[in-house]
PDB file of N, CA and C in Angstrom:
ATOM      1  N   UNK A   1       0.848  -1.168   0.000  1.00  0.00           N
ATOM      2  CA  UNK A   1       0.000   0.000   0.000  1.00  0.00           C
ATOM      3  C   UNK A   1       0.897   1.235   0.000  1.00  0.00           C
ATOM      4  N   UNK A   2       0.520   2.228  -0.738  1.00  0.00           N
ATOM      5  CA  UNK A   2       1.356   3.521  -0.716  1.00  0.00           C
ATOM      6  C   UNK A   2       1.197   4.298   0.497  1.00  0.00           C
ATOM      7  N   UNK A   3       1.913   5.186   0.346  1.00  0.00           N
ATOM      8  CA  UNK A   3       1.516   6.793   1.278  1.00  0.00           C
ATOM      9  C   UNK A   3       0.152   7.236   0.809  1.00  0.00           C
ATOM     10  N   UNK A   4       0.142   7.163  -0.913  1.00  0.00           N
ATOM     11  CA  UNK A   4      -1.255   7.971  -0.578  1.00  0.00           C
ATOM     12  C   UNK A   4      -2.509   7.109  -0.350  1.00  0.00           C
ATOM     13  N   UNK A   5      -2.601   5.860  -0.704  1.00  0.00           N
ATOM     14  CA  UNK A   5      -3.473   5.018  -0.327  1.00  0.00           C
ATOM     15  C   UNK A   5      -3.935   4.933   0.935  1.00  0.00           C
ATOM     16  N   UNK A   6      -3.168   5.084   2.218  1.00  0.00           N
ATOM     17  CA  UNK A   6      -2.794   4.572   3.385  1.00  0.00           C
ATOM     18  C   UNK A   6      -3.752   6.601   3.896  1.00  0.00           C
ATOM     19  N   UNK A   7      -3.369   7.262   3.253  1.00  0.00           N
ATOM     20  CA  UNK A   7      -3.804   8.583   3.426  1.00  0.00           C
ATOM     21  C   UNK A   7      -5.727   9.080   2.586  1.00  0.00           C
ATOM     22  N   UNK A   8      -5.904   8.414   1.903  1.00  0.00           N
ATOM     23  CA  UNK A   8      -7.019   7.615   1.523  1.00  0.00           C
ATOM     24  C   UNK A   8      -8.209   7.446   2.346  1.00  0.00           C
ATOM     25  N   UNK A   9      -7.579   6.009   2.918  1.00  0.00           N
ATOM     26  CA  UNK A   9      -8.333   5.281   3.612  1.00  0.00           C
ATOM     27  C   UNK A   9      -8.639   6.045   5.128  1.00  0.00           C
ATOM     28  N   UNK A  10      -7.483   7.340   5.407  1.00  0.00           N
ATOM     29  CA  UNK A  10      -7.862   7.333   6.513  1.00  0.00           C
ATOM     30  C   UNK A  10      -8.543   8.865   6.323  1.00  0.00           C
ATOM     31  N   UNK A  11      -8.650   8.957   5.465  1.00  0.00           N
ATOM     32  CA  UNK A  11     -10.103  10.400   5.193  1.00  0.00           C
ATOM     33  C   UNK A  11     -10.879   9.874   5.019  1.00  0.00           C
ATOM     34  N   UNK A  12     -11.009   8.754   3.905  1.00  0.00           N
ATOM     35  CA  UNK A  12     -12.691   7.823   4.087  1.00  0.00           C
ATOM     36  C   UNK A  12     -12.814   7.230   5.113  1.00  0.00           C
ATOM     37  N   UNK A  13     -11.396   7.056   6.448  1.00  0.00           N
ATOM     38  CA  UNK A  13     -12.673   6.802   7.509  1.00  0.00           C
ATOM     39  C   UNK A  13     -13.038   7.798   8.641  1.00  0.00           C
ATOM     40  N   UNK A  14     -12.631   8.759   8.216  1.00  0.00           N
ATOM     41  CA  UNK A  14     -13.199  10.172   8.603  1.00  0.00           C
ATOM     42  C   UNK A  14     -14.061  10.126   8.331  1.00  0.00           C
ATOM     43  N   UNK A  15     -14.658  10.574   7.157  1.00  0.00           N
ATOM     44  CA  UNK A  15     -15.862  10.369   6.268  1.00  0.00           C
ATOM     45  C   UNK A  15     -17.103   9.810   6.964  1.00  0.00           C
ATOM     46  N   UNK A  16     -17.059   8.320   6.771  1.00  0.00           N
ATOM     47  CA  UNK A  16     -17.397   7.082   7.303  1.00  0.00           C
ATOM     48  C   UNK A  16     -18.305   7.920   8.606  1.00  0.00           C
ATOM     49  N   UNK A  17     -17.157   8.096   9.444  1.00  0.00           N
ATOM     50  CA  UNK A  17     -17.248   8.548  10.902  1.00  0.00           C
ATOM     51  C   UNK A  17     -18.074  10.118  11.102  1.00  0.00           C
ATOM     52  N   UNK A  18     -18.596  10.390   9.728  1.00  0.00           N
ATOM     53  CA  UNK A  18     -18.766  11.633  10.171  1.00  0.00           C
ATOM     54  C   UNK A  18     -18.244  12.537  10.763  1.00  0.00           C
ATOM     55  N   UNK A  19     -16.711  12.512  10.646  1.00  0.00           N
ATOM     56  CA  UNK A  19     -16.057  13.743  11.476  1.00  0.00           C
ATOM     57  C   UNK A  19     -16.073  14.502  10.194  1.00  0.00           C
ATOM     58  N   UNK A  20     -16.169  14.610   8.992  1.00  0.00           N
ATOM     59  CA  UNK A  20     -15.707  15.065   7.707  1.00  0.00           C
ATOM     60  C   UNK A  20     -16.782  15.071   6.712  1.00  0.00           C
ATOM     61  N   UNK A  21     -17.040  16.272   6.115  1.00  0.00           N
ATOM     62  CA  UNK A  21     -18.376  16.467   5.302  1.00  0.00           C
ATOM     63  C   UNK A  21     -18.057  15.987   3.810  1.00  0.00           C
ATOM     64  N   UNK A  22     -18.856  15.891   3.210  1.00  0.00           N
ATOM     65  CA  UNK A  22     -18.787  15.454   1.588  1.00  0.00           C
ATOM     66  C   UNK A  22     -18.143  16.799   0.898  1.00  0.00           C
ATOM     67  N   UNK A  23     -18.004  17.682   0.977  1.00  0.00           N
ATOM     68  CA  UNK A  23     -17.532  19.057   1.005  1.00  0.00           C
ATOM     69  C   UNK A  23     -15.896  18.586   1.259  1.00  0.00           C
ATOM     70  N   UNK A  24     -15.737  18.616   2.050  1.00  0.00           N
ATOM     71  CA  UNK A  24     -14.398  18.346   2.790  1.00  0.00           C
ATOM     72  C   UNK A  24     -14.032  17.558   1.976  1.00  0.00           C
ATOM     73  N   UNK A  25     -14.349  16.060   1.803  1.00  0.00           N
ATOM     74  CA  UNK A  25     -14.185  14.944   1.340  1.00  0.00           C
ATOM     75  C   UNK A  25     -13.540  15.508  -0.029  1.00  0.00           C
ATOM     76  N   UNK A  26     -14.524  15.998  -0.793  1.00  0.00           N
ATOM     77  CA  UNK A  26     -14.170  16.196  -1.946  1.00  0.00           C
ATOM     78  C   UNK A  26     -12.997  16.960  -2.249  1.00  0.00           C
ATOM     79  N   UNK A  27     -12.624  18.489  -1.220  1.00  0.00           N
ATOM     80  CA  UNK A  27     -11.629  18.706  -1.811  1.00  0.00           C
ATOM     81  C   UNK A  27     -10.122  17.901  -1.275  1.00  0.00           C
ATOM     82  N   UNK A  28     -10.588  17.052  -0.281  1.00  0.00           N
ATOM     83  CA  UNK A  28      -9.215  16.401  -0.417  1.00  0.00           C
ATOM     84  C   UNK A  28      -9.034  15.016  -1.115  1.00  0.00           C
ATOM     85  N   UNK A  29     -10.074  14.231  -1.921  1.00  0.00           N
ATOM     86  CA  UNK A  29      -9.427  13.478  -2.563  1.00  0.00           C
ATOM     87  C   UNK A  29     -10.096  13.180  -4.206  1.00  0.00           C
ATOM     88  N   UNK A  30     -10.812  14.890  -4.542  1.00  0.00           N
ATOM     89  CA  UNK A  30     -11.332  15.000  -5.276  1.00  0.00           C
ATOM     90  C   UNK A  30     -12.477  14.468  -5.490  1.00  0.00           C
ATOM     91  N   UNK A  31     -13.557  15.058  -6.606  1.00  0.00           N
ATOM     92  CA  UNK A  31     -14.698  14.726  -7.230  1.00  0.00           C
ATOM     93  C   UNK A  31     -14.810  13.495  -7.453  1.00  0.00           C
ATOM     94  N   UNK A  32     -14.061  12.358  -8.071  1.00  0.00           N
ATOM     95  CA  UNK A  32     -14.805  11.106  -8.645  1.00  0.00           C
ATOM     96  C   UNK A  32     -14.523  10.346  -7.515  1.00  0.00           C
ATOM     97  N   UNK A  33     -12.957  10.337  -6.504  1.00  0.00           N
ATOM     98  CA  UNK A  33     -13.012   9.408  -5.706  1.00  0.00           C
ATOM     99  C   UNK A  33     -14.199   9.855  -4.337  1.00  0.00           C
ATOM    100  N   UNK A  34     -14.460  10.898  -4.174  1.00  0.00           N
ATOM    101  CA  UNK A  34     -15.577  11.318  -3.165  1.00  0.00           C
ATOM    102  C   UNK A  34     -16.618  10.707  -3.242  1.00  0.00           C
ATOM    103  N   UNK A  35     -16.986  11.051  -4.757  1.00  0.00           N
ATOM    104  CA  UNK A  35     -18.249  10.233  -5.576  1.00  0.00           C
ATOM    105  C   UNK A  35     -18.467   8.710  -5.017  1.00  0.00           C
ATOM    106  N   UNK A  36     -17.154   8.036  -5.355  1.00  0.00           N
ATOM    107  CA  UNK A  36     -17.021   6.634  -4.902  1.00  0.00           C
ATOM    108  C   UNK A  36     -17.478   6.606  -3.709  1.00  0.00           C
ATOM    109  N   UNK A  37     -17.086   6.825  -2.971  1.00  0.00           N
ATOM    110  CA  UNK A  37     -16.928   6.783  -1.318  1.00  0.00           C
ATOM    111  C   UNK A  37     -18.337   7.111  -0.953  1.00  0.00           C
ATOM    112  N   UNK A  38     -18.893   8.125  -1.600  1.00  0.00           N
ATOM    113  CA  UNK A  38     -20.597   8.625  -1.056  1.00  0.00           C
ATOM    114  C   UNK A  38     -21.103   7.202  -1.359  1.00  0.00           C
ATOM    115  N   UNK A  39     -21.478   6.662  -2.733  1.00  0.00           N
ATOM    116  CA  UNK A  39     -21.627   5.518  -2.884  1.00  0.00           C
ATOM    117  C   UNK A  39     -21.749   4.120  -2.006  1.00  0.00           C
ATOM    118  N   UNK A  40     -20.614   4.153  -1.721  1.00  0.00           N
ATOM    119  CA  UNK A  40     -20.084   3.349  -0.589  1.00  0.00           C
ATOM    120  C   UNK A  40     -20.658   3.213   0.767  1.00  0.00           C
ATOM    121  N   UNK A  41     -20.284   4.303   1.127  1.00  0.00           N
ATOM    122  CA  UNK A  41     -20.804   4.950   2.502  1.00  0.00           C
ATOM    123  C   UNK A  41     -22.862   4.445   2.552  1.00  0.00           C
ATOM    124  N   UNK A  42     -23.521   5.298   1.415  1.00  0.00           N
ATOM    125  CA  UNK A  42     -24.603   4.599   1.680  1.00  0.00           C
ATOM    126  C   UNK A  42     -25.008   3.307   1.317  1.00  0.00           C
ATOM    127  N   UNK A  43     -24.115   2.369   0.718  1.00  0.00           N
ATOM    128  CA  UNK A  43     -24.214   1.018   0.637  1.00  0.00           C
ATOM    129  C   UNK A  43     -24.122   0.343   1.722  1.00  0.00           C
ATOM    130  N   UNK A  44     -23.134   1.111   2.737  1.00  0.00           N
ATOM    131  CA  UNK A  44     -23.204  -0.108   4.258  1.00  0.00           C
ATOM    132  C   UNK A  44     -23.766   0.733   4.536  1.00  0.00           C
ATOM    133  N   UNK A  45     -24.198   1.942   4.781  1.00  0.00           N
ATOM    134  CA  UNK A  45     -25.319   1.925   5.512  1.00  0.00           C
ATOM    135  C   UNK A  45     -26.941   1.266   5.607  1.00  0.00           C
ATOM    136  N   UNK A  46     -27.354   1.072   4.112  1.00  0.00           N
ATOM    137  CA  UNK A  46     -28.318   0.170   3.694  1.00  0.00           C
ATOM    138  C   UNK A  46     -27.869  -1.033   4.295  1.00  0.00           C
ATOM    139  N   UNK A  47     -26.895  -1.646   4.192  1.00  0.00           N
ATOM    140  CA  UNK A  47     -26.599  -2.944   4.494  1.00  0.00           C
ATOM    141  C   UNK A  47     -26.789  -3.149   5.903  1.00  0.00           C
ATOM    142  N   UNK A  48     -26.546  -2.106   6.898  1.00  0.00           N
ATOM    143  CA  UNK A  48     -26.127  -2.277   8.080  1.00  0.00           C
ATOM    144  C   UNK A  48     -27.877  -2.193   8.516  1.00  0.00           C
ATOM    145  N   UNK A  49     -28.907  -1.268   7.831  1.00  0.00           N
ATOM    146  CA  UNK A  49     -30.075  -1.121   8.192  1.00  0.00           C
ATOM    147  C   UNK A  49     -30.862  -2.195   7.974  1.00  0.00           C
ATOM    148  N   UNK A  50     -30.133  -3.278   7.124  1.00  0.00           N
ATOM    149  CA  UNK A  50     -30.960  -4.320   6.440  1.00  0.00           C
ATOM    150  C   UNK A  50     -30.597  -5.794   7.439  1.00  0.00           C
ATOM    151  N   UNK A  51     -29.699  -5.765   8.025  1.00  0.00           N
ATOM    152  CA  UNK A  51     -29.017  -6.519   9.215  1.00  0.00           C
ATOM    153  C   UNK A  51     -29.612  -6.482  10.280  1.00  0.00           C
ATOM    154  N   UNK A  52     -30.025  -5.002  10.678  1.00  0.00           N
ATOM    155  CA  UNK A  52     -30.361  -4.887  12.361  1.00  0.00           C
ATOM    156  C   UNK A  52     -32.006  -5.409  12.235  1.00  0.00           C
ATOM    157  N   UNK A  53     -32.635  -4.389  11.040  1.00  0.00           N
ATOM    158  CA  UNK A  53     -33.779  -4.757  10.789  1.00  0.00           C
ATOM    159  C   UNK A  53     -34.250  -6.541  10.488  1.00  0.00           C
ATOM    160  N   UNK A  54     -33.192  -7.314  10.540  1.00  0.00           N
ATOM    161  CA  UNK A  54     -33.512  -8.461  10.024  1.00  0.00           C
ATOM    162  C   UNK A  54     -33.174  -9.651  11.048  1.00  0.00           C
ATOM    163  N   UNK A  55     -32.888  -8.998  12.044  1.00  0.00           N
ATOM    164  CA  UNK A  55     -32.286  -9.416  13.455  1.00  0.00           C
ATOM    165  C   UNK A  55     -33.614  -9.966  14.322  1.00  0.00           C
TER     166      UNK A  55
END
């Protein structure tokens, strides 16, 4: 894994965590990878709602 990978992962898990807005997000690892990550982000969240709810 690189430096910037490793630097990446730990703004998307800022992100993630809500310490860090989609705003934010974007200007530090730009428009398409932000894009990704919004994506993402509400995919486990669906997932995670579809788990508890299914509990």
């Amino acid at each position: 894994m690189t430096d910037e990978d490793a630097g990446i992962q730990e703004i998307a898990a800022a992100y993630y965590d809500d310490e860090i807005t989609i705003d934010q997000l974007t200007e530090l690892v730009g428009a398409e990878t932000a894009a990704s990550l919004r994506v993402l982000k509400q995919q486990l969240d669906e997932d995670f709602i579809n788990e508890v709810t299914d509990a």
